[in-house]
N, C-alpha and C. Protein backbone atom coordinates (compact mmCIF):
# COMPACT_ATOMS: atom_id res chain seq x y z
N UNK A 1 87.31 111.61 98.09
CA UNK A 1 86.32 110.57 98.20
C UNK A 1 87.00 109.21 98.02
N UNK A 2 86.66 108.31 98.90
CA UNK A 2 87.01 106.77 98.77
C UNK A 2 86.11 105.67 97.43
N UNK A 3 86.42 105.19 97.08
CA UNK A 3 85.85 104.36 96.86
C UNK A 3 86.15 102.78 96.78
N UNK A 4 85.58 101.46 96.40
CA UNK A 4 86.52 100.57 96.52
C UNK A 4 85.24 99.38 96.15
N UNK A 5 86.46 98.89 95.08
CA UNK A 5 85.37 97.39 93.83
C UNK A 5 86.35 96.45 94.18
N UNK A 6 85.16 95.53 93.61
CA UNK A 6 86.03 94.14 93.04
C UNK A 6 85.92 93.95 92.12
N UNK A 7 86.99 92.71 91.88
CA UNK A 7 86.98 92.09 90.64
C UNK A 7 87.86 90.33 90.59
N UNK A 8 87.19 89.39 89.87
CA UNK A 8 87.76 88.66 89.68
C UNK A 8 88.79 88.41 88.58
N UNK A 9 89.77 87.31 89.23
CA UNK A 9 90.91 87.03 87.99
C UNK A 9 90.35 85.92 87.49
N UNK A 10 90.60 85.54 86.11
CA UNK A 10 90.71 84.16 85.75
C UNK A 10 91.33 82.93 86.92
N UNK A 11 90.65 82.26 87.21
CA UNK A 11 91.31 81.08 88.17
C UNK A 11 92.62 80.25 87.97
N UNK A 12 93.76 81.22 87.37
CA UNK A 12 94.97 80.05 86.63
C UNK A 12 96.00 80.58 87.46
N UNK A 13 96.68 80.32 87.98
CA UNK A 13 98.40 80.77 88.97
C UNK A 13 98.83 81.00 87.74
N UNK A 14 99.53 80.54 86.49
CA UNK A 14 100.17 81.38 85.88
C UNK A 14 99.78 82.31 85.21
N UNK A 15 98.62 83.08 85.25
CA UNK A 15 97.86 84.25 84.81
C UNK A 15 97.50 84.94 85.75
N UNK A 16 97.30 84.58 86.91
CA UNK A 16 97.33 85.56 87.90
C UNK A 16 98.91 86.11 88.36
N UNK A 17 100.26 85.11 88.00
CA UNK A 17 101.19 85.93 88.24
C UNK A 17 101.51 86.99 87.00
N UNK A 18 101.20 86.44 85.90
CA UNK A 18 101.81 87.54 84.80
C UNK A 18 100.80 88.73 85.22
N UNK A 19 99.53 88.91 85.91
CA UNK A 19 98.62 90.01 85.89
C UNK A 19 99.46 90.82 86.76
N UNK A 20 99.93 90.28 88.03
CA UNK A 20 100.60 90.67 88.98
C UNK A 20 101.86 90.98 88.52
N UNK A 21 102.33 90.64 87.54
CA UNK A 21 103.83 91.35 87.32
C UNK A 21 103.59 92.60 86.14
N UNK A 22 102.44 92.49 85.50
CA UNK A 22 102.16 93.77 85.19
C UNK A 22 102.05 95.27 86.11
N UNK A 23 101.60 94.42 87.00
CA UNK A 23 101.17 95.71 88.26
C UNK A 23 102.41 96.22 88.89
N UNK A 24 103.64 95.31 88.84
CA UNK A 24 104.55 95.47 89.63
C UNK A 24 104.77 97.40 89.05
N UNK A 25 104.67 97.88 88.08
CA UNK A 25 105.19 99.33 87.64
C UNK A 25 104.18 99.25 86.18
N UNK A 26 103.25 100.11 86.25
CA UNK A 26 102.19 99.78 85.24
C UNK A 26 103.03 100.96 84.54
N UNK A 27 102.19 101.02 83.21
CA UNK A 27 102.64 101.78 82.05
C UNK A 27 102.91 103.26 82.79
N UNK A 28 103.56 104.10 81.84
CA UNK A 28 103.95 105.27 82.33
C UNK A 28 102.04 106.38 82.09
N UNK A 29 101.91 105.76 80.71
CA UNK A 29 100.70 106.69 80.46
C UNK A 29 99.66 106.35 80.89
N UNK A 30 99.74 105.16 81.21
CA UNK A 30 98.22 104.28 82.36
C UNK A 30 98.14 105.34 83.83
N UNK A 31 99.43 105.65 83.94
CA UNK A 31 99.74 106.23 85.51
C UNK A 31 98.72 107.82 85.26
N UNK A 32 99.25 108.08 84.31
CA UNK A 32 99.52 109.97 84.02
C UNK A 32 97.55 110.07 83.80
N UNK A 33 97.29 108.60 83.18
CA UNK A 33 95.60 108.74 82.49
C UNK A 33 94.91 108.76 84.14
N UNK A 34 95.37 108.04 84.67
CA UNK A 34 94.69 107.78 86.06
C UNK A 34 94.81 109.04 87.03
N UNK A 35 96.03 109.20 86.82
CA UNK A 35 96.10 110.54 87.81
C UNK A 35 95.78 111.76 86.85
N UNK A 36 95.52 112.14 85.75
CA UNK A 36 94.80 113.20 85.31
C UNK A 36 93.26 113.02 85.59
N UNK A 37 92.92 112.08 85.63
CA UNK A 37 91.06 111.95 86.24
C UNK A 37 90.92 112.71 87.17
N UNK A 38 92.03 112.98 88.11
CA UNK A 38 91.20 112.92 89.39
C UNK A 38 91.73 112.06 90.78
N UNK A 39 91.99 110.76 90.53
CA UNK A 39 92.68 109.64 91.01
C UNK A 39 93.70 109.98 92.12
N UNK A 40 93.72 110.18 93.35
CA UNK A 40 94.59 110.50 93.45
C UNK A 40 95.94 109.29 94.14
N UNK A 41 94.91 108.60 94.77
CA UNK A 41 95.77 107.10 94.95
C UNK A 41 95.03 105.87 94.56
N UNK A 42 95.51 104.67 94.43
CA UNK A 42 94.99 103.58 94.22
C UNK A 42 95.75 102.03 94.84
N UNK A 43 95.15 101.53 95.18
CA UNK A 43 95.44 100.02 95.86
C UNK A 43 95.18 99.15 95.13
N UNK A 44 95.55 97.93 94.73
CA UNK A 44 94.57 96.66 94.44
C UNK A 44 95.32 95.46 95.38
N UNK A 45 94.55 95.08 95.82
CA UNK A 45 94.58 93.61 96.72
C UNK A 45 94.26 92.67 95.81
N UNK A 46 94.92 91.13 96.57
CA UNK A 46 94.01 90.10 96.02
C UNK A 46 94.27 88.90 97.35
N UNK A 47 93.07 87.78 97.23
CA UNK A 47 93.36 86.86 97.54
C UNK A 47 92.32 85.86 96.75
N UNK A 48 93.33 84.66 96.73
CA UNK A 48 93.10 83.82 95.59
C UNK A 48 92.89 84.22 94.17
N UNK A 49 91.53 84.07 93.65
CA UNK A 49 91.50 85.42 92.53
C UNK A 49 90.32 86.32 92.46
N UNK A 50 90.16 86.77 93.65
CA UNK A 50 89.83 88.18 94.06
C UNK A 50 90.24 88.98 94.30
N UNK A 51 89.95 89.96 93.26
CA UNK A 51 90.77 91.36 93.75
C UNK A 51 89.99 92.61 94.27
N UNK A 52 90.53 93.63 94.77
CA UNK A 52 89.82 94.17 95.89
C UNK A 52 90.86 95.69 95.58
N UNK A 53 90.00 96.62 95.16
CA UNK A 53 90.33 98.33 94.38
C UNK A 53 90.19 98.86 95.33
N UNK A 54 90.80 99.81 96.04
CA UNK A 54 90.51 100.99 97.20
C UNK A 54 91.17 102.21 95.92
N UNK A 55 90.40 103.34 95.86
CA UNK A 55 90.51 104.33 94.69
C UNK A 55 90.21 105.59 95.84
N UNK A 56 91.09 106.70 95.63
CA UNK A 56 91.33 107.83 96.27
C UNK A 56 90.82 108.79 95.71
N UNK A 57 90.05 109.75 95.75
CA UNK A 57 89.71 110.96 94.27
C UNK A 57 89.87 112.12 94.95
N UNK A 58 90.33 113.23 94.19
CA UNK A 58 89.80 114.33 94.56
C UNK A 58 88.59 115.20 94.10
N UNK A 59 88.13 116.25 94.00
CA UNK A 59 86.97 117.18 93.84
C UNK A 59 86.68 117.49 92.35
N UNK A 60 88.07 117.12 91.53
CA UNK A 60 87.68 117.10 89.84
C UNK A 60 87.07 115.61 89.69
N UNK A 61 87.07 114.65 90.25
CA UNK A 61 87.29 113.33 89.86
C UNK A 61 85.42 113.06 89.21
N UNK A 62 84.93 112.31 88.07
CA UNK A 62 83.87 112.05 87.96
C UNK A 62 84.32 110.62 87.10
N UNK A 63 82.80 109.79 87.37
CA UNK A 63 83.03 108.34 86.17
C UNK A 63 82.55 108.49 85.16
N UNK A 64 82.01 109.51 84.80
CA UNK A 64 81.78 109.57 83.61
C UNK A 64 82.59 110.47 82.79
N UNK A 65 83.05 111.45 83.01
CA UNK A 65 84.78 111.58 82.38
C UNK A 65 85.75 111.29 82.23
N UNK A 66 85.93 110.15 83.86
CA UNK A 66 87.05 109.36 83.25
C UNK A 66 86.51 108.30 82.41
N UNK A 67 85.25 107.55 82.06
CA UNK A 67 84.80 106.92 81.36
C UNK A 67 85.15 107.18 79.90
N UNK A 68 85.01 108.51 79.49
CA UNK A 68 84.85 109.38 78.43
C UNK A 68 86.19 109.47 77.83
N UNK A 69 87.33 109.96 79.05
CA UNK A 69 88.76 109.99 78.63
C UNK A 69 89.52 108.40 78.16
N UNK A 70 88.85 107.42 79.22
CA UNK A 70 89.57 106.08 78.62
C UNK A 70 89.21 106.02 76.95
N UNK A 71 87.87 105.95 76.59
CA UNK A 71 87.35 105.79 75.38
C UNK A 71 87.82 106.16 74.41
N UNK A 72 88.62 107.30 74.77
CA UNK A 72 89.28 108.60 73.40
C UNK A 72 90.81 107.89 73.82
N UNK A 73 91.32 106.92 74.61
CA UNK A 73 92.78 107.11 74.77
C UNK A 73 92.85 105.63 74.39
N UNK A 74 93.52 105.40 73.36
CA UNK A 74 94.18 104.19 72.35
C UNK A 74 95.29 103.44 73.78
N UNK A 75 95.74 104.32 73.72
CA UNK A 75 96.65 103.52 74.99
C UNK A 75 96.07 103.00 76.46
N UNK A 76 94.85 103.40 76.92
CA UNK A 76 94.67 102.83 77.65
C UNK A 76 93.54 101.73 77.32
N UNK A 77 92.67 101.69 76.00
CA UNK A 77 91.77 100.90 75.73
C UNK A 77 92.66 99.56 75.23
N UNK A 78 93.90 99.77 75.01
CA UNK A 78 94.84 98.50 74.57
C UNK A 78 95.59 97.85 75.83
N UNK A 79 95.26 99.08 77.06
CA UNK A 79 95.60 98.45 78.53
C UNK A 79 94.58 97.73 78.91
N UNK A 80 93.45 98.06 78.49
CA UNK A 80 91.86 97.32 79.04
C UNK A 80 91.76 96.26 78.60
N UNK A 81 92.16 96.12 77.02
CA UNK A 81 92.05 94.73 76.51
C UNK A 81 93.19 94.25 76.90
N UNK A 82 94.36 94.25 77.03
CA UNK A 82 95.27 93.39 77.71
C UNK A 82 94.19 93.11 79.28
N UNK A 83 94.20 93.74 79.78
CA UNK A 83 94.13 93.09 81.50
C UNK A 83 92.91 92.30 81.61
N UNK A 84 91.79 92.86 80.47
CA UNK A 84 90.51 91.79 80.20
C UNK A 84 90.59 90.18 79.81
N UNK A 85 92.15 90.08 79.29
CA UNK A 85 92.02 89.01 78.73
C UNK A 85 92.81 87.59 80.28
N UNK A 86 92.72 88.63 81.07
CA UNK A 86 93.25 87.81 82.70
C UNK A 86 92.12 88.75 83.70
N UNK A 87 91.00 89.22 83.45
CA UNK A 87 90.03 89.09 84.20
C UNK A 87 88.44 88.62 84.40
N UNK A 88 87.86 88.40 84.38
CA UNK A 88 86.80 87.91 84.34
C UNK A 88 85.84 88.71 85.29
N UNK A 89 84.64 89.07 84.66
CA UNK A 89 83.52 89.46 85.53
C UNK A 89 82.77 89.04 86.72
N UNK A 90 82.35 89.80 87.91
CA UNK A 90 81.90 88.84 89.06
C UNK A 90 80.32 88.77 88.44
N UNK A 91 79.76 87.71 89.45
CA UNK A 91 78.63 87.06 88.80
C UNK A 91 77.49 88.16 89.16
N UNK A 92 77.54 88.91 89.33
CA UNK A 92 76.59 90.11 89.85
C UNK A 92 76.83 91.60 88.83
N UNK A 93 77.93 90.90 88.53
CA UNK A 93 78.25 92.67 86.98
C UNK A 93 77.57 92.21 85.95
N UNK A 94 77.32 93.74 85.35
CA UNK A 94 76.17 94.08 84.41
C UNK A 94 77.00 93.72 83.11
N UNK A 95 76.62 93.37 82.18
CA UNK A 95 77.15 92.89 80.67
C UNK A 95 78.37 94.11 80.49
N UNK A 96 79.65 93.53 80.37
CA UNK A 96 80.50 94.77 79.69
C UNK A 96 80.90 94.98 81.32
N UNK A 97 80.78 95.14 82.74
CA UNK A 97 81.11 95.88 83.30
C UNK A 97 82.05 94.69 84.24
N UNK A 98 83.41 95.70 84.34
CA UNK A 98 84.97 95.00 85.07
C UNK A 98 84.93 95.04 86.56
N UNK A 99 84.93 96.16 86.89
CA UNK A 99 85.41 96.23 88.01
C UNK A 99 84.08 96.55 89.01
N UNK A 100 83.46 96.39 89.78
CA UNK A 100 82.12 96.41 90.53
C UNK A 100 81.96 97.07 91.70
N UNK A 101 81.51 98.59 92.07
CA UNK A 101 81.60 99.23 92.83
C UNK A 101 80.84 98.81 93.96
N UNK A 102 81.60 98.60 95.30
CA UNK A 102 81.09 97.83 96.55
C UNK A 102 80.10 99.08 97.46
N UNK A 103 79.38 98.71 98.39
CA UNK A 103 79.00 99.18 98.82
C UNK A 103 79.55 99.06 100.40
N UNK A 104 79.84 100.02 100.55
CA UNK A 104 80.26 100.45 102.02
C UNK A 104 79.16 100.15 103.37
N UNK A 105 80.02 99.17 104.21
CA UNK A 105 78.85 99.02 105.03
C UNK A 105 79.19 99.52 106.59
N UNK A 106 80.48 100.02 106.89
CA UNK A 106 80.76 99.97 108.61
C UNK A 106 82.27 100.91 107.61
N UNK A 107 82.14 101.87 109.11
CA UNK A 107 83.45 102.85 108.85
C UNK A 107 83.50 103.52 110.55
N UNK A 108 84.77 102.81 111.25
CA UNK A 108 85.42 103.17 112.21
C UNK A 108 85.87 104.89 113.02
């Protein structure tokens, strides 16, 4: 299954590059948490400071387990608060919520 959100960055060039040089090779256990979900590829785009998630899953994959697994994992809730503190919510997300699942409108 496809899926694919957005999200905004803070509006600063030098916080959008340190976000981006995080991404360059993210943590080893960020990788292993993502791909034990389910996950099986992932993208993030940006332009200006919009960013733009294309997420790959396979047939184990659910959001509310991986919801469940971030919550219990110290290492990735200390990845959340790092990357929270260079993202900002779009004006249409619900209190608390990052990344904003798009709705698909045209497929080739």
């Amino acid at each position: 299954m496809r899926y694919c959100f957005a999200l905004d960055l803070i509006d600063d060039p030098t916080q959008i590059a340190e976000y981006e040089e995080y991404h360059k090779q993210i943590r080893p256990e960020i990788e292993a948490s993502i791909r034990k979900s389910g996950i099986t590829e992932m993208e993030i785009y940006r332009i200006g400071n919009r960013l733009f998630m294309i997420m790959e899953t396979d047939e184990t994959f659910s959001f509310e387990a991986k919801a469940a697994a971030d919550a219990a994992n110290p290492k990735v809730q200390e990845w959340e608060n790092l990357m929270w503190t260079y993202q900002q919510a779009l004006p249409m997300a619900k209190p608390g919520e990052k990344w904003v699942l798009m709705k698909g409108i045209f497929k080739m």
